[in-house]
C-alpha atoms as a PDB file:
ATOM      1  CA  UNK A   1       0.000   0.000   0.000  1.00  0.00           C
ATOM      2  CA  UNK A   2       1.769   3.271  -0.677  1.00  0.00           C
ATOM      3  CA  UNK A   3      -0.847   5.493   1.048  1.00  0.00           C
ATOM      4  CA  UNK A   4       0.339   7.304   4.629  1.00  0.00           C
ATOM      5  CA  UNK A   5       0.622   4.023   6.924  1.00  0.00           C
ATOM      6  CA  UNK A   6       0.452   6.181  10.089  1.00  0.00           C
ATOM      7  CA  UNK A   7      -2.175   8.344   9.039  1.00  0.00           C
ATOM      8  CA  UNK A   8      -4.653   5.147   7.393  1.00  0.00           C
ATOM      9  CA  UNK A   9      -3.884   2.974  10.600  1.00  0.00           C
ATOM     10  CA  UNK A  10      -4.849   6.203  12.948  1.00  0.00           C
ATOM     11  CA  UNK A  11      -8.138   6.816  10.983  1.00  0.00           C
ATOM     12  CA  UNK A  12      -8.835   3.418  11.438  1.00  0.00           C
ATOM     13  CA  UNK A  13      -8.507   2.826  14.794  1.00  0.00           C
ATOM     14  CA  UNK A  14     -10.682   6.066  15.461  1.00  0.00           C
ATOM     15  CA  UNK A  15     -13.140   4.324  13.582  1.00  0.00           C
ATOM     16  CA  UNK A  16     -12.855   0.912  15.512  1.00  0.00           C
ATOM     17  CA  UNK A  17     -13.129   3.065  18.599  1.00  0.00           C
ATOM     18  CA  UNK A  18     -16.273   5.157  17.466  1.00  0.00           C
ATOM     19  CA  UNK A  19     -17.751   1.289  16.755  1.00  0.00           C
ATOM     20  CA  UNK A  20     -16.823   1.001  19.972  1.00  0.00           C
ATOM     21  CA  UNK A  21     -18.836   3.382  21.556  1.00  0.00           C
ATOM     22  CA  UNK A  22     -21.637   3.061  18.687  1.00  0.00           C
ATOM     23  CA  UNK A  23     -22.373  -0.652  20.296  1.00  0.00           C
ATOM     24  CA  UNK A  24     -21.834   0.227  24.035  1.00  0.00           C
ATOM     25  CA  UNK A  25     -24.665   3.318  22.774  1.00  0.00           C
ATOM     26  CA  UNK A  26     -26.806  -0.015  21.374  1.00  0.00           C
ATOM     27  CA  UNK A  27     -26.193  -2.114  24.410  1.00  0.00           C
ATOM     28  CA  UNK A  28     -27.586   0.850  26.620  1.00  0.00           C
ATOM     29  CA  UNK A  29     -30.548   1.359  24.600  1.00  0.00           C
ATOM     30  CA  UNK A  30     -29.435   4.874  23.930  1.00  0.00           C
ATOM     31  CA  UNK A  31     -31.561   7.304  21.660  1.00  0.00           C
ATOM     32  CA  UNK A  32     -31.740   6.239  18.408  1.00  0.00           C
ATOM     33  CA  UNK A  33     -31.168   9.257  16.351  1.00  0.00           C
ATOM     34  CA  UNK A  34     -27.502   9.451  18.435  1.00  0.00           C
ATOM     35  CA  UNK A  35     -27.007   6.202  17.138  1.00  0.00           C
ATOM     36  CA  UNK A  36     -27.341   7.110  13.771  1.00  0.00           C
ATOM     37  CA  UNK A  37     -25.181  10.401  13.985  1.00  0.00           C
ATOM     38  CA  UNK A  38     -22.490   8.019  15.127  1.00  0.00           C
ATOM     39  CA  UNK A  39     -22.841   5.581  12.879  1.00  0.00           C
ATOM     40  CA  UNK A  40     -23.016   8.367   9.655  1.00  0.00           C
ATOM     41  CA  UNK A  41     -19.601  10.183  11.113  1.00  0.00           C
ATOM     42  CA  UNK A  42     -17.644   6.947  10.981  1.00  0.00           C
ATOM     43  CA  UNK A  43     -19.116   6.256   7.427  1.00  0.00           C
ATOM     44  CA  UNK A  44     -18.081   9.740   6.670  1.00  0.00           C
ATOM     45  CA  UNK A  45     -14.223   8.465   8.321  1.00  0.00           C
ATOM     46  CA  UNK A  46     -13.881   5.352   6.419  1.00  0.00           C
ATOM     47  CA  UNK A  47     -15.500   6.981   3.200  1.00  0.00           C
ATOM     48  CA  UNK A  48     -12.726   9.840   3.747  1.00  0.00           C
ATOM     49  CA  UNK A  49     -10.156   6.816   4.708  1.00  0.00           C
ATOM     50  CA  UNK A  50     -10.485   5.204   1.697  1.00  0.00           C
ATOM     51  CA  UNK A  51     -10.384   8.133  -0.484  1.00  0.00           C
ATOM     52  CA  UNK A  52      -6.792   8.534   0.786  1.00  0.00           C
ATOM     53  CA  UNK A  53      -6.144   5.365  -0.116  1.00  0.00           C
ATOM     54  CA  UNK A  54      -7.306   5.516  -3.267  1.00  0.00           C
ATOM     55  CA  UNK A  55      -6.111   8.419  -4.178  1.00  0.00           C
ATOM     56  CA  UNK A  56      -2.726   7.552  -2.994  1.00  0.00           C
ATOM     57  CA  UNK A  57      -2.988   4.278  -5.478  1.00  0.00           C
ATOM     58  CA  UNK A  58      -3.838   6.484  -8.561  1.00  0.00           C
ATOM     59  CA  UNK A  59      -1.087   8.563  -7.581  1.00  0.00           C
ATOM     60  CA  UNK A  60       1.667   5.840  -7.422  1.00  0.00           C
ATOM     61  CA  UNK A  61       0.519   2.296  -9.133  1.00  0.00           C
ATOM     62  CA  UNK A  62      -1.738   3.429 -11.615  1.00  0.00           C
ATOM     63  CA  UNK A  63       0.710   5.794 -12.633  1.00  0.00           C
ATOM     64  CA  UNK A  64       3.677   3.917 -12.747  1.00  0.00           C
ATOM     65  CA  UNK A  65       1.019   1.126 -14.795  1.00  0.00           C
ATOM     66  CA  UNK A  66       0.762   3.744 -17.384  1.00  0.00           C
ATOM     67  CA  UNK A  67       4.181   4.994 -17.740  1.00  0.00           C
ATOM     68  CA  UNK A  68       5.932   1.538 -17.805  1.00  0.00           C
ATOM     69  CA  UNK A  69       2.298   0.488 -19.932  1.00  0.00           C
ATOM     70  CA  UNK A  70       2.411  -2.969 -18.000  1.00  0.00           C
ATOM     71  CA  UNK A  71      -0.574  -4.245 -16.564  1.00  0.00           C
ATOM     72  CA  UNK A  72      -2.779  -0.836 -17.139  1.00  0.00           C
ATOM     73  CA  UNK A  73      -5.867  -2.836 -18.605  1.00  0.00           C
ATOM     74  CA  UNK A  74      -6.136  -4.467 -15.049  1.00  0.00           C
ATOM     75  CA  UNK A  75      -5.764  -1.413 -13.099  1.00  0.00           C
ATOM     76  CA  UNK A  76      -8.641   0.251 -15.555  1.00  0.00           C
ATOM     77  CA  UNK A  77     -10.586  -2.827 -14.714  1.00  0.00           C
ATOM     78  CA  UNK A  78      -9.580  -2.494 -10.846  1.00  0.00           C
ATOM     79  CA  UNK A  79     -10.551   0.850 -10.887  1.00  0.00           C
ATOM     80  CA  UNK A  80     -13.686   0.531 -12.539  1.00  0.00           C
ATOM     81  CA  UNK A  81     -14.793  -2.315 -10.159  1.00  0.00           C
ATOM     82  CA  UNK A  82     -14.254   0.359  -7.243  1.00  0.00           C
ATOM     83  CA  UNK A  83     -16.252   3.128  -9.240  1.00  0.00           C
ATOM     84  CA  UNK A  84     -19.093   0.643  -9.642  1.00  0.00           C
ATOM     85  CA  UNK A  85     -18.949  -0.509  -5.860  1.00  0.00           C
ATOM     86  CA  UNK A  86     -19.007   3.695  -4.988  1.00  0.00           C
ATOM     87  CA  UNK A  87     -22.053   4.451  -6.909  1.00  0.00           C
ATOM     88  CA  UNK A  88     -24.245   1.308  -6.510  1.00  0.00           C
END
């Protein structure tokens, strides 16, 4: 992976920990519009997680696919995969 280790690993386990709290919120029968709010701001993380990850693959192996021109029909087809996973 040649995205930001550190910073992919840290988003991560803030999103582990808001799970965290999003099921102790569950297992205390908290309000369920809080619930929700949590649950939509670590979407929002991992959605914004990914995107650096993504991003940071364009950047470095899809590039390097298309200057060296080995492989780039598989990253298109990678890539397209992911863009078909983002809008369904």
């Amino acid at each position: 992976m040649k995205a930001d280790h550190v910073k992919v690993s840290q988003a991560l386990k803030t999103a582990r920990g808001q799970i965290d709290g999003i099921l102790r919120m569950v297992e205390e029968d908290r309000y369920c519009v809080d619930i929700s709010n949590q649950l939509l701001a670590t979407g929002a993380l991992l959605k914004k997680t990914n995107k650096v990850v993504l991003e940071a693959h364009l950047k470095s192996c899809v590039a390097e696919s298309f200057a060296t021109g080995a492989d780039v029909d598989q990253k298109i087809n990678e890539i397209l995969k992911l863009v078909d996973k983002l809008i369904n």
